[in-house]
Protein backbone atom coordinates (compact mmCIF):
# COMPACT_ATOMS: atom_id res chain seq x y z
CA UNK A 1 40.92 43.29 -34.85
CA UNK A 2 38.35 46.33 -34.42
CA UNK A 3 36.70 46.74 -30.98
CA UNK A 4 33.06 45.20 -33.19
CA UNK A 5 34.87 42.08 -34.00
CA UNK A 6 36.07 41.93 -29.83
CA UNK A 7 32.72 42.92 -28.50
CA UNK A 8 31.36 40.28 -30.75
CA UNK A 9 33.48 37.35 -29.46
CA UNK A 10 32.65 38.61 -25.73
CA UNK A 11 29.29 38.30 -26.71
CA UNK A 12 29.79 34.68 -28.05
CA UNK A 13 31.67 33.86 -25.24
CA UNK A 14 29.37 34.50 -22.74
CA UNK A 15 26.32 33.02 -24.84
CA UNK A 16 27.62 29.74 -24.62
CA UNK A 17 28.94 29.93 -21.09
CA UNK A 18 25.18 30.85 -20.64
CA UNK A 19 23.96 27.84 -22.04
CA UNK A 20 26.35 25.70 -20.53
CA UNK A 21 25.28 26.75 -17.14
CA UNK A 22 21.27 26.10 -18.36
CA UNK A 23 22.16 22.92 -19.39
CA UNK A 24 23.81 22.23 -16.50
CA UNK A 25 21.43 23.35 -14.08
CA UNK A 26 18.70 21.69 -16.21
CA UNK A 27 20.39 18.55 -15.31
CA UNK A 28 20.71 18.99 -11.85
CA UNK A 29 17.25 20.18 -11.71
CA UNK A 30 15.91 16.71 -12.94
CA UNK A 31 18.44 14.89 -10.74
CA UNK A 32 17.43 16.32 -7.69
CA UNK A 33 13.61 15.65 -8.87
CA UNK A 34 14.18 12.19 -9.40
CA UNK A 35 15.54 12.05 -5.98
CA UNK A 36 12.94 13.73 -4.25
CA UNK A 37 10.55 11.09 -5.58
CA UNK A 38 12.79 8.22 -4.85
CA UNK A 39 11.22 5.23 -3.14
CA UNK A 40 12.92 3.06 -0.57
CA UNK A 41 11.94 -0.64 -0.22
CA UNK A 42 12.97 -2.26 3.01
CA UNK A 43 11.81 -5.32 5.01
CA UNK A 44 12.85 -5.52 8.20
CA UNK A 45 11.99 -8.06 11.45
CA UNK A 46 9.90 -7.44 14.51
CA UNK A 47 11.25 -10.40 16.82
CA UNK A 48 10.78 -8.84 20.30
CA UNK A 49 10.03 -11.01 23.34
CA UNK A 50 5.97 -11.46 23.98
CA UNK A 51 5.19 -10.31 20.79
CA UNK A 52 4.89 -11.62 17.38
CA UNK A 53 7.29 -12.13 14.99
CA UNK A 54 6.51 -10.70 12.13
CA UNK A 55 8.37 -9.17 8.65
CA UNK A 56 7.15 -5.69 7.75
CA UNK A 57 7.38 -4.27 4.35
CA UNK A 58 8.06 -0.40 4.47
CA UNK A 59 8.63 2.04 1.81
CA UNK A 60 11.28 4.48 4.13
CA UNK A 61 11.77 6.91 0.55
CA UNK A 62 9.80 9.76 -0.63
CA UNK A 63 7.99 8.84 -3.34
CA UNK A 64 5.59 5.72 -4.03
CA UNK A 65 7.05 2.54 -5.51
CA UNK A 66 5.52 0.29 -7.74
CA UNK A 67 6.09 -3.36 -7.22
CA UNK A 68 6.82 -5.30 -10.61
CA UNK A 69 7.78 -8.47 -8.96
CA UNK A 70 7.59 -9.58 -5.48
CA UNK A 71 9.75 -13.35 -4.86
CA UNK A 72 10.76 -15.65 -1.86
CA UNK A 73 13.65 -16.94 -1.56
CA UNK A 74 14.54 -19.89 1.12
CA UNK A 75 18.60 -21.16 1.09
CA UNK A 76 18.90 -18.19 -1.57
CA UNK A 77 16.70 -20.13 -4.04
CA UNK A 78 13.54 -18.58 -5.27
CA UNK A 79 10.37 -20.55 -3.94
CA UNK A 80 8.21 -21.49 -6.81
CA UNK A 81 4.54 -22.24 -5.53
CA UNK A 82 2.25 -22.29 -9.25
CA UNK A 83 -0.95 -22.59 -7.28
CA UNK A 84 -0.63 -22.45 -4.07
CA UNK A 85 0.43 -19.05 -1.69
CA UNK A 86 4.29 -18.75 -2.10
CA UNK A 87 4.83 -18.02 1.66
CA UNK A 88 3.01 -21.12 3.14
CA UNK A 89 4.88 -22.87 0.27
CA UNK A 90 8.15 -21.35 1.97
CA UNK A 91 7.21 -22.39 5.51
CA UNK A 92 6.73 -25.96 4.17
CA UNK A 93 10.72 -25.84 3.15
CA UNK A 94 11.44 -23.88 6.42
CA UNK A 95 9.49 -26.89 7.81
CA UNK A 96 7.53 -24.55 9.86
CA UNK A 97 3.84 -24.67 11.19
CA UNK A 98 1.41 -22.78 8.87
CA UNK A 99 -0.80 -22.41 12.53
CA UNK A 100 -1.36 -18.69 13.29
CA UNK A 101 0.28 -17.34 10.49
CA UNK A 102 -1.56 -14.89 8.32
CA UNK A 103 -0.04 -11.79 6.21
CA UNK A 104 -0.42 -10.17 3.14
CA UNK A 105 1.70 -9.92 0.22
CA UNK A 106 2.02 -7.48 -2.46
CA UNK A 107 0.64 -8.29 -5.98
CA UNK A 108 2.43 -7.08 -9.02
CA UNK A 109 1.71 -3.06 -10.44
CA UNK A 110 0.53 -2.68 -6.43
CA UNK A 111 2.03 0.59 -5.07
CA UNK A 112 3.38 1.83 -1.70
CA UNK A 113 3.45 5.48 -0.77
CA UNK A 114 6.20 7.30 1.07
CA UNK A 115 6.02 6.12 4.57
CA UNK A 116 3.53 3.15 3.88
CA UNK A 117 3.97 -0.40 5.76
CA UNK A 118 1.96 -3.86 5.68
CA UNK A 119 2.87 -6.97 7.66
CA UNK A 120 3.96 -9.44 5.00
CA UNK A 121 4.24 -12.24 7.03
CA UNK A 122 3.13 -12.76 10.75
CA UNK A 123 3.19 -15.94 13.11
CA UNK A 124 0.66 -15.22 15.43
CA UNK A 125 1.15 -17.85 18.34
CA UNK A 126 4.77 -17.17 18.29
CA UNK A 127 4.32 -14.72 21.43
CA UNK A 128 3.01 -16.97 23.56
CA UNK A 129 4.99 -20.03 22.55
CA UNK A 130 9.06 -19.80 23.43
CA UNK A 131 9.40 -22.98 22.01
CA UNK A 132 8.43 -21.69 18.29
CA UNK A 133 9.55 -18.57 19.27
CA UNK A 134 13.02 -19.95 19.21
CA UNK A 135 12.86 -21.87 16.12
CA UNK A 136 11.31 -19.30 14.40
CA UNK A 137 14.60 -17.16 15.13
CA UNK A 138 17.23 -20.50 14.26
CA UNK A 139 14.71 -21.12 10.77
CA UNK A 140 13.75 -17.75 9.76
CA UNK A 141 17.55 -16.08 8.68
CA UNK A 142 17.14 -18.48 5.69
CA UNK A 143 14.45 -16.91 4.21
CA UNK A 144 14.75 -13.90 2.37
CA UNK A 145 13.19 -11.62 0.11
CA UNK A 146 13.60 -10.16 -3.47
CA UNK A 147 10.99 -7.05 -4.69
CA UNK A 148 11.61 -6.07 -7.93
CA UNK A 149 9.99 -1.55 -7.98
CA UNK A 150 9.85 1.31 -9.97
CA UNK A 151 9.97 4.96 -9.43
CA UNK A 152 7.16 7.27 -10.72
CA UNK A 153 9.85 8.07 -12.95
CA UNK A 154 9.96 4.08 -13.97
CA UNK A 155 13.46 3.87 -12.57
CA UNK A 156 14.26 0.16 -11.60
CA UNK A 157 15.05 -0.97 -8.53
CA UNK A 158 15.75 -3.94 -6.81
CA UNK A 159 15.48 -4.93 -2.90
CA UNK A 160 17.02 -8.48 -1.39
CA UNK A 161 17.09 -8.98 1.80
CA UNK A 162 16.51 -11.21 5.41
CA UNK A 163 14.79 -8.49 7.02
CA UNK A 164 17.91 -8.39 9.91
């Protein structure tokens, strides 16, 4: 073997170890943007005393999400409501008072920036009232919530939860 043929291999050698390491980083470079753009769907509850209770919707990521589909679910069964707002629909089953109540809940291809919060559901007179106050905290853990999202990068996720 003649030092041309050895230089040559070197030279192969380290080509491809080259383009192993672009590759590589290439891929970690699109990992770490995906992640930086990640959203974070959570819903959590506000039950404190004199206050009311209310479920808040946050996105607690970094990027926006996209809501694709946005359910109910009451004794882990979806609520199906064709004409007619799926939350009252839900209270009816919860056999709750639709008094006071107001919210707002996400439509489908809606979006939530980083940081970004609404109140999805809200029982007004629930501050002033122990009585409902208390039911509302024995009725409410079986209701939950399922939010079907995408990434910017159209990554699926998926979200259930009480809001505890």
């Amino acid at each position: 073997m003649e030092a041309s043929d050895c230089i040559a291999i070197s030279a192969a050698v380290i080509a491809l170890a080259s383009l192993y390491v672009a590759v590589e980083q290439t891929r970690l470079s699109r990992k770490h943007n995906r992640l930086s753009v990640r959203p974070f769907l959570s819903i959590y509850r506000k039950q404190f005393k004199n206050h009311p209770v209310e479920y808040v919707l946050e996105n607690r990521g970094l990027g926006p999400a996209v809501i694709k589909k946005f359910s109910v679910l009451v004794d882990n069964c979806e609520v199906d409501a064709a004409n007619e707002n799926v939350l009252l629909h839900a209270l009816d089953l919860l056999s709750l008072s639709r008094d006071g109540v107001g919210g707002n809940l996400p439509g489908k291809a809606e979006s939530l920036i980083a940081g970004q919060s609404i109140a999805i559901l809200q029982f007004g007179k629930s501050k002033d009232d122990p009585a409902l106050y208390q039911t509302l905290l024995n009725e409410l853990p079986r209701l939950k919530f399922s939010i079907q999202y995408q990434s910017m990068y159209e990554e699926d996720f998926t979200y259930v939860g009480s809001g505890d």
